[in-house]
C-alpha atoms as a PDB file:
ATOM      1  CA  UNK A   1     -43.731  27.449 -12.404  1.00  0.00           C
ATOM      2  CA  UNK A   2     -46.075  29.834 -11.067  1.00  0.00           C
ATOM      3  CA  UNK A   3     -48.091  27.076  -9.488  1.00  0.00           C
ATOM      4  CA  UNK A   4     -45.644  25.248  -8.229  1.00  0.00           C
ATOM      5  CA  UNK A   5     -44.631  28.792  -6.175  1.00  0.00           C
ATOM      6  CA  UNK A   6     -48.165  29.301  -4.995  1.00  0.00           C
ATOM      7  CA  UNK A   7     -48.502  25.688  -3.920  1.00  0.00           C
ATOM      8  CA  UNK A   8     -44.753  25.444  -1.711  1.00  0.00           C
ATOM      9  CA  UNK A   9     -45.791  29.647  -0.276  1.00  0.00           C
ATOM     10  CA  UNK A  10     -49.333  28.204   0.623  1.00  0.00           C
ATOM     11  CA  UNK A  11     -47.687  24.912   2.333  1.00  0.00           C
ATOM     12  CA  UNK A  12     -44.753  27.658   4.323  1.00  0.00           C
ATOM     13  CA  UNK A  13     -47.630  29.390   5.430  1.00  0.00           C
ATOM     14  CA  UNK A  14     -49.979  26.356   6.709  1.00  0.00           C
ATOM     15  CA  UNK A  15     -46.937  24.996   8.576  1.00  0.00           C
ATOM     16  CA  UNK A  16     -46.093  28.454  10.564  1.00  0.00           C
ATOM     17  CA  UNK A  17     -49.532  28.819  11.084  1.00  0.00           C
ATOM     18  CA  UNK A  18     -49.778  25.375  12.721  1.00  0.00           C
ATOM     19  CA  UNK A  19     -46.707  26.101  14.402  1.00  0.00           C
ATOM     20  CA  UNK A  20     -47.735  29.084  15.685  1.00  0.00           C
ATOM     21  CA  UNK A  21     -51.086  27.133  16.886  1.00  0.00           C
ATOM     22  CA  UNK A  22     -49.030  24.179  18.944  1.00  0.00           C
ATOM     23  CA  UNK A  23     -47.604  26.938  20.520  1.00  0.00           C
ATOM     24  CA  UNK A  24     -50.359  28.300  21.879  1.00  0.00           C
ATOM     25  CA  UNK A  25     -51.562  25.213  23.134  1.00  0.00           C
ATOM     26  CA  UNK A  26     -48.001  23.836  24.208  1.00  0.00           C
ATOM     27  CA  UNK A  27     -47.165  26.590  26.218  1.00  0.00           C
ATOM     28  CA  UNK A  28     -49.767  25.634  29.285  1.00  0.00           C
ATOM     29  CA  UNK A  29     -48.672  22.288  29.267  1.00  0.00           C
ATOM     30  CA  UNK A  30     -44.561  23.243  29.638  1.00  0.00           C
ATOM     31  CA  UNK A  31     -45.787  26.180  32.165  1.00  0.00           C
ATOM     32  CA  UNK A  32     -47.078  23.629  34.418  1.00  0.00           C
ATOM     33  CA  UNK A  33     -44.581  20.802  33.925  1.00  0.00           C
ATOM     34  CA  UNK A  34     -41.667  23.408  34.719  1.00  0.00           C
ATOM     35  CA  UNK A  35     -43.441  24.613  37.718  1.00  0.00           C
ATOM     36  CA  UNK A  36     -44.745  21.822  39.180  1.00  0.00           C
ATOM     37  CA  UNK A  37     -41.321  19.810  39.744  1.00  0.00           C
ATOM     38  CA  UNK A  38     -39.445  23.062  40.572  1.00  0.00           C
ATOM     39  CA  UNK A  39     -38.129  22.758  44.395  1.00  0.00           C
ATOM     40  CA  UNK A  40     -39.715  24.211  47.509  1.00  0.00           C
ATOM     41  CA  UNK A  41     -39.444  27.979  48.102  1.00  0.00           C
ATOM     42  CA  UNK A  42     -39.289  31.371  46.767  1.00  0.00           C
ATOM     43  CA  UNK A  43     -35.504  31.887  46.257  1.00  0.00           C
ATOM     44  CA  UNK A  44     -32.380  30.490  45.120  1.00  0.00           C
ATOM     45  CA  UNK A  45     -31.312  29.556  48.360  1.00  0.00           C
ATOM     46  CA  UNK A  46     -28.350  26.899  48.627  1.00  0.00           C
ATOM     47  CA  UNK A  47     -29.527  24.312  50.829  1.00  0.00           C
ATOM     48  CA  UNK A  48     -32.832  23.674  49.498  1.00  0.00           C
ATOM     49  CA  UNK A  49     -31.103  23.538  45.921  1.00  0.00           C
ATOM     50  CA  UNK A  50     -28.616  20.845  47.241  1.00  0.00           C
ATOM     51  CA  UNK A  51     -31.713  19.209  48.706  1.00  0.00           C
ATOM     52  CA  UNK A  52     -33.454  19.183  45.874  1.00  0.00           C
ATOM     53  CA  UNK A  53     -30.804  18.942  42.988  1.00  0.00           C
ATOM     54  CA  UNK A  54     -32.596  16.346  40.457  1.00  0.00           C
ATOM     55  CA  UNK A  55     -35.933  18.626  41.100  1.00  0.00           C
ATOM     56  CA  UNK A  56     -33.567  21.867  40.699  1.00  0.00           C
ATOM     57  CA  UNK A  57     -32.366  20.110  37.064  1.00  0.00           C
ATOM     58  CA  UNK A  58     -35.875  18.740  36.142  1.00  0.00           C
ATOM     59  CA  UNK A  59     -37.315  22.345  36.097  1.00  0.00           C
ATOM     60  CA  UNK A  60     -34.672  24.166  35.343  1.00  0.00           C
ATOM     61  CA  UNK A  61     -34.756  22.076  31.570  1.00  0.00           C
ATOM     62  CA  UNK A  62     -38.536  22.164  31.478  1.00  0.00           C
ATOM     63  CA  UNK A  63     -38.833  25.999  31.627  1.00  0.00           C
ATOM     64  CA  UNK A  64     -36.390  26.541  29.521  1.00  0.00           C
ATOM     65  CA  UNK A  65     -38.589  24.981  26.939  1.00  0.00           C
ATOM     66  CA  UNK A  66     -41.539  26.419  28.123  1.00  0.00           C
ATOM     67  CA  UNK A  67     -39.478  30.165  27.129  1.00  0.00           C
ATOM     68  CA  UNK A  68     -38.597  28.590  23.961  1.00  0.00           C
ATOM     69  CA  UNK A  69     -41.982  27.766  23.386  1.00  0.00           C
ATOM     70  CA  UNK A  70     -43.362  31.330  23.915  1.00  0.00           C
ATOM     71  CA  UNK A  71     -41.352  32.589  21.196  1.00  0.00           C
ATOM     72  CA  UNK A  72     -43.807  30.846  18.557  1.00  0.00           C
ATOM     73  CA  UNK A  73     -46.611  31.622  20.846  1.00  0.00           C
ATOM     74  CA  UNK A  74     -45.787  35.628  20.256  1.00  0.00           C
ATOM     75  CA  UNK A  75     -45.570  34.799  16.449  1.00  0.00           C
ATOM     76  CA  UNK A  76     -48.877  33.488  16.514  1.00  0.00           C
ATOM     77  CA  UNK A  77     -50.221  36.177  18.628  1.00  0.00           C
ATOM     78  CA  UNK A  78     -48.738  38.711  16.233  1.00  0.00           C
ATOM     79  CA  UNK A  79     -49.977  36.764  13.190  1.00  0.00           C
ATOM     80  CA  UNK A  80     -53.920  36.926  14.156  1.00  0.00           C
ATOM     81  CA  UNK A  81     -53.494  40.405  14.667  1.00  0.00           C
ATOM     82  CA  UNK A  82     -51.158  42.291  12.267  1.00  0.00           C
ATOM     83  CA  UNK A  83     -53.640  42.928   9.449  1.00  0.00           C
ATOM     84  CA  UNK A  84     -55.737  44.938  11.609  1.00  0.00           C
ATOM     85  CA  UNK A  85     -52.933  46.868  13.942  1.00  0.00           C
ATOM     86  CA  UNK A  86     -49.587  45.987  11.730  1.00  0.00           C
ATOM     87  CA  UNK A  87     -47.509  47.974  13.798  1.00  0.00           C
ATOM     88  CA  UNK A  88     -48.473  47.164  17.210  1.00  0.00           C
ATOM     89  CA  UNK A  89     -48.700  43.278  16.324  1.00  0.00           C
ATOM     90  CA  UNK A  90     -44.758  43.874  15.002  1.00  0.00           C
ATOM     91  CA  UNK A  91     -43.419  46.029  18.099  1.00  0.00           C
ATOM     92  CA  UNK A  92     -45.079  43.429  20.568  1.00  0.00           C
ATOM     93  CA  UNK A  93     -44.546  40.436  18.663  1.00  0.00           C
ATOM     94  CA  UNK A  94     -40.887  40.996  18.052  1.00  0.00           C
ATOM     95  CA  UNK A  95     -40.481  42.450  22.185  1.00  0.00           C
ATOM     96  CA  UNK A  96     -42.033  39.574  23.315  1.00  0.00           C
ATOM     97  CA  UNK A  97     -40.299  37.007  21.736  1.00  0.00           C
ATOM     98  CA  UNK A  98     -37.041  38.516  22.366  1.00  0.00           C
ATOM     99  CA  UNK A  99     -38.174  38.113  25.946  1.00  0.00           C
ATOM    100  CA  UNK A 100     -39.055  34.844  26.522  1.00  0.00           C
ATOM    101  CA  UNK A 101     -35.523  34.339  24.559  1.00  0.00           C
ATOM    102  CA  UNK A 102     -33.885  36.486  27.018  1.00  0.00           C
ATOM    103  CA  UNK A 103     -36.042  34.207  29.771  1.00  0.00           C
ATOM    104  CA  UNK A 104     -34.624  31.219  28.888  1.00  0.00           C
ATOM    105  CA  UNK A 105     -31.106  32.420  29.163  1.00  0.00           C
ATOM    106  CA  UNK A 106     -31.703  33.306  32.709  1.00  0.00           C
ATOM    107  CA  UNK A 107     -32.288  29.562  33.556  1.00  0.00           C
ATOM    108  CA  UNK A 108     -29.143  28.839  33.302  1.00  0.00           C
ATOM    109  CA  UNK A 109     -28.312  30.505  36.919  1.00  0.00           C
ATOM    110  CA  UNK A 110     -30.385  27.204  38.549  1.00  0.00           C
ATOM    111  CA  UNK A 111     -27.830  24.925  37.316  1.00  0.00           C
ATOM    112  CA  UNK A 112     -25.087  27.331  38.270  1.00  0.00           C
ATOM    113  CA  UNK A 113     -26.399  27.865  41.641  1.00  0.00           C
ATOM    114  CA  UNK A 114     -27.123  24.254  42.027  1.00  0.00           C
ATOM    115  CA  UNK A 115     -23.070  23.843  41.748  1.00  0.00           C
ATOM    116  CA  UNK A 116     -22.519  26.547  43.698  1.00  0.00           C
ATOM    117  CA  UNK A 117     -24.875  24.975  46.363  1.00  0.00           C
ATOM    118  CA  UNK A 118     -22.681  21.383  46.205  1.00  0.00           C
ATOM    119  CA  UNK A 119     -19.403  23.318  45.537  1.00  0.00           C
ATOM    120  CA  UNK A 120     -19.481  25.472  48.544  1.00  0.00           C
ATOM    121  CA  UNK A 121     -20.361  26.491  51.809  1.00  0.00           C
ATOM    122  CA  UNK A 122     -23.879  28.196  51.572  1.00  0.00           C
ATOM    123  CA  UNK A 123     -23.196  31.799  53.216  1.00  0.00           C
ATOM    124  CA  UNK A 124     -20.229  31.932  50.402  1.00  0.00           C
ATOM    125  CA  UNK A 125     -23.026  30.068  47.368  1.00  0.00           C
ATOM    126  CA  UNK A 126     -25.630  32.967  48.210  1.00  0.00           C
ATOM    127  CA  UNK A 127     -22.770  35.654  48.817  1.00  0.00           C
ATOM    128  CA  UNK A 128     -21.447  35.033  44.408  1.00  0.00           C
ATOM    129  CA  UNK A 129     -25.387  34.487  43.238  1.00  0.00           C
ATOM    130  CA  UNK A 130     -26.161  37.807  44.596  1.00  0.00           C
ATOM    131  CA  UNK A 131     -22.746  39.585  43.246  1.00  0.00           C
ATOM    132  CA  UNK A 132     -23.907  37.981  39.461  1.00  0.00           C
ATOM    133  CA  UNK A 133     -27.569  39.309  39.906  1.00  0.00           C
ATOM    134  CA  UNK A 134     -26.386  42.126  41.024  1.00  0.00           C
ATOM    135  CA  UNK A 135     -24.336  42.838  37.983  1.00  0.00           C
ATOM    136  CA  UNK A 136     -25.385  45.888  35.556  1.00  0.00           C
ATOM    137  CA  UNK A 137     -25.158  43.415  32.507  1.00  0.00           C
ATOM    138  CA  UNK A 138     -27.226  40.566  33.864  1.00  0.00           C
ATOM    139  CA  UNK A 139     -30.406  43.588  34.731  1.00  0.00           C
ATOM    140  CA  UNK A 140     -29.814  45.289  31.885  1.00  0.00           C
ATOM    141  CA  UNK A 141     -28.856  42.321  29.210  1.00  0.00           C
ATOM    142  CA  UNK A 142     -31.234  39.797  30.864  1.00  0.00           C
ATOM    143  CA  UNK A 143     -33.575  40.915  33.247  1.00  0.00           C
ATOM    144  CA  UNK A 144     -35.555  43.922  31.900  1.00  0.00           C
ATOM    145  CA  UNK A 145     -35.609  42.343  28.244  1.00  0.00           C
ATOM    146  CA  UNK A 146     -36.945  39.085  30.075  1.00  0.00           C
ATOM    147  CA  UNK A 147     -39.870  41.239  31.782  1.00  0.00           C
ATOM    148  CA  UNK A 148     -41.017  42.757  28.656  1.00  0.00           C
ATOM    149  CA  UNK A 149     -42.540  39.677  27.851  1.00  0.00           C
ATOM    150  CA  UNK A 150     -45.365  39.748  29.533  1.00  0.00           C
ATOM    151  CA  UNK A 151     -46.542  43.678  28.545  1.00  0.00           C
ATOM    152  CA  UNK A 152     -45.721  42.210  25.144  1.00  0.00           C
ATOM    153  CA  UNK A 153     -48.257  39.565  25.720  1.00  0.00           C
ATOM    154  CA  UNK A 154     -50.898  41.761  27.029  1.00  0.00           C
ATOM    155  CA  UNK A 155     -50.586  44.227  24.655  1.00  0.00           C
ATOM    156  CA  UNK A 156     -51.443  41.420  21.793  1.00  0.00           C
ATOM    157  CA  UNK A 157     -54.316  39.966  23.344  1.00  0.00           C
ATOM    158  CA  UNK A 158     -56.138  43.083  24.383  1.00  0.00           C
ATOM    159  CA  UNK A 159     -55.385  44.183  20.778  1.00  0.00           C
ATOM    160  CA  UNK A 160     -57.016  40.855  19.637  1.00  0.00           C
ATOM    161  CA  UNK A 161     -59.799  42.207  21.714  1.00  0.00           C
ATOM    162  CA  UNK A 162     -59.955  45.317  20.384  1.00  0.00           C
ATOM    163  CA  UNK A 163     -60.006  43.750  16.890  1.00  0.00           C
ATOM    164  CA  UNK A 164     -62.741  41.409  17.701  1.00  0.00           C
ATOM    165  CA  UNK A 165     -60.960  38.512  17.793  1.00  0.00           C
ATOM    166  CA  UNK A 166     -60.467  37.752  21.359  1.00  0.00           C
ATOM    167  CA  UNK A 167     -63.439  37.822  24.714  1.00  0.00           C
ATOM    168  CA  UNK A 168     -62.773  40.482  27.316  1.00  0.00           C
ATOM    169  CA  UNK A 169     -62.011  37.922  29.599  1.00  0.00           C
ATOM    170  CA  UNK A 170     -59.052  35.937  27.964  1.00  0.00           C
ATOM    171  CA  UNK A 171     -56.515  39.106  29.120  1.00  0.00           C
ATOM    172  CA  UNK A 172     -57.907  38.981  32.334  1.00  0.00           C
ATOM    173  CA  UNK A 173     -57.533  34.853  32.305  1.00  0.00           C
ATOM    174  CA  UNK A 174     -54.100  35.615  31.569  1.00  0.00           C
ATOM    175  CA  UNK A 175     -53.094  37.957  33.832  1.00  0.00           C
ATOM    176  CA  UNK A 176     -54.613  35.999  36.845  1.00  0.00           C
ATOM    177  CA  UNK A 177     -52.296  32.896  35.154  1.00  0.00           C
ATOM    178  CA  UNK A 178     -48.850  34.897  35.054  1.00  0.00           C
ATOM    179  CA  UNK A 179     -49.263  36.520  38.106  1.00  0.00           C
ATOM    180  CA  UNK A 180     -50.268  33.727  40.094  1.00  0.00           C
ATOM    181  CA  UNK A 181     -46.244  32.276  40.624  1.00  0.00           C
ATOM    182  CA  UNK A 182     -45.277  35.408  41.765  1.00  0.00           C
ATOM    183  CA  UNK A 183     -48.412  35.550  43.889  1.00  0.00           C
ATOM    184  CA  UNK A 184     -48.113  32.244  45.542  1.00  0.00           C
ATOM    185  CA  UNK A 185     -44.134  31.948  45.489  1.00  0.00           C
ATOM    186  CA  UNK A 186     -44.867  30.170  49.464  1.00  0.00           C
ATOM    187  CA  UNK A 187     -47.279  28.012  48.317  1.00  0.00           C
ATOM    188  CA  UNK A 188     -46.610  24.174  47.251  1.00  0.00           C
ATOM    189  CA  UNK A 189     -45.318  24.187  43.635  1.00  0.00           C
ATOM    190  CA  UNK A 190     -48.554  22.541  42.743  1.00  0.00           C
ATOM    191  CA  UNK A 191     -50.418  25.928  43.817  1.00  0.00           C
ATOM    192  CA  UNK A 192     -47.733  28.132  42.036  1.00  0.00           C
ATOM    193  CA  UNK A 193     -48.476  25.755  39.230  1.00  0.00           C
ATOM    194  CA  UNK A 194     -51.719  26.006  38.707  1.00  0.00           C
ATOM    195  CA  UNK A 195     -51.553  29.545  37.078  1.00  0.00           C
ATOM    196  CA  UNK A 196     -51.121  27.349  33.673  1.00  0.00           C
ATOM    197  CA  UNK A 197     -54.483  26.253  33.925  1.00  0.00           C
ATOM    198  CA  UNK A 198     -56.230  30.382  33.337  1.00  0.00           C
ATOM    199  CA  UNK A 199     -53.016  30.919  30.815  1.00  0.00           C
ATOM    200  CA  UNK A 200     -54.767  27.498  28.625  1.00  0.00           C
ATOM    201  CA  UNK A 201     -58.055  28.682  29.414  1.00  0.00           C
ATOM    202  CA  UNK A 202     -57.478  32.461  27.607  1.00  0.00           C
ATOM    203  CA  UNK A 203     -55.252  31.139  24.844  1.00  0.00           C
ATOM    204  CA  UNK A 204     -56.478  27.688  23.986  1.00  0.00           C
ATOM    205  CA  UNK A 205     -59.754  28.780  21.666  1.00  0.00           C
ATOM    206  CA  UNK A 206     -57.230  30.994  19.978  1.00  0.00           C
ATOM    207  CA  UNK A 207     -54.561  28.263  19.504  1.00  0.00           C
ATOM    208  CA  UNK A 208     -57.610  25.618  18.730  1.00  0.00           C
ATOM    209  CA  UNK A 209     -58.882  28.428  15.593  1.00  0.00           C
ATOM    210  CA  UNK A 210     -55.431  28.769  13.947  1.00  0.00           C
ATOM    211  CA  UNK A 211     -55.743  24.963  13.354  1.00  0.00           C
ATOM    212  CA  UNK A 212     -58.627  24.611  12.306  1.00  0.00           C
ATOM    213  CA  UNK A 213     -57.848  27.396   9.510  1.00  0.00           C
ATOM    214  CA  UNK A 214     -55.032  24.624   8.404  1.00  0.00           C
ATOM    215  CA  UNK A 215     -57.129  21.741   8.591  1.00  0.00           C
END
């Protein structure tokens, strides 16, 4: 009986583990796929979404994944770390997957503006987006929540630095990756994109040693 136990908790934990590790090396791949065939510009406005509805659909699914995705990639994160700084690898951990649930939620506004956009003229489509956005519960209940992702995600890495189990330079990878949307929000969406590529390159040998560990 006892054997059996070890052997099914030693198979639980070598299939989180590996979950944890696809995650990490999932999430660049859904980052760029949701970015790349998002529509042109750095807003919500109503006649580039009726332009571009498919585009405006494509995305919109795409990054909702890619926030479903994170929440595994926060586990994982957590995981390497919490026998050397338990409590910080729980408070981040558990912040930043709460984010990136919180993140996907807000994805629902594209398809919501996108009817807005075919539904209605566009001074009255941008007139009700900014009325919902501008609603207590949607900063509050969405937003903020949403944005402690990323401090979440810092705050694990440079702890797997501090541990020894992370380079200097995969933070600063990552912060050039999630900040370069914001950075380049005029750009093409292949520029905005390309912030996916620094987010593989810091979390990738991280993702690539939990599997091995389960191999």
């Amino acid at each position: 009986m006892t054997t059996t136990l070890t052997a099914t908790e030693t198979f639980t934990r070598r299939f989180w583990v590996r979950v944890g590790a696809v995650g990490l090396l999932a999430w660049p791949v859904t980052h760029f796929a949701g970015f790349v065939t998002g529509p042109p510009g750095s807003d919500h406005a109503p006649a580039i979404f009726r332009t571009h509805a498919t585009q405006v659909q494509v995305s919109g699914v795409l990054l909702h994944w890619n926030a479903i995705v994170i929440v595994p990639v926060m586990l994982a994160l957590a995981y390497l770390l919490h026998d050397r700084m338990p409590r910080l690898a729980a408070i981040a951990g558990l912040f930043g997957a709460l984010g990136a649930i919180n993140g996907s939620g807000l994805l629902m506004a594209d398809f919501y503006d996108l009817a807005l956009a075919q539904s209605l003229p566009d001074a009255q489509a941008a007139a009700v987006t900014e009325l919902a956005y501008g609603y207590s519960g949607v900063t509050f209940g969405f937003l903020v929540p949403a944005f402690l992702l990323h401090p979440a995600l810092l705050a694990l890495v440079v702890g797997l630095v501090r541990a020894g189990r992370a380079r200097w330079w995969q933070p600063v990878l990552l912060v050039v990756g999630l900040a370069l949307p914001f950075l380049t929000a005029d750009r093409p969406m292949l520029v905005q994109a390309s912030g996916a590529l620094f987010i593989g390159a810091a979390l990738y040998p991280l993702g690539l040693r939990m599997l091995r560990r389960t191999a």
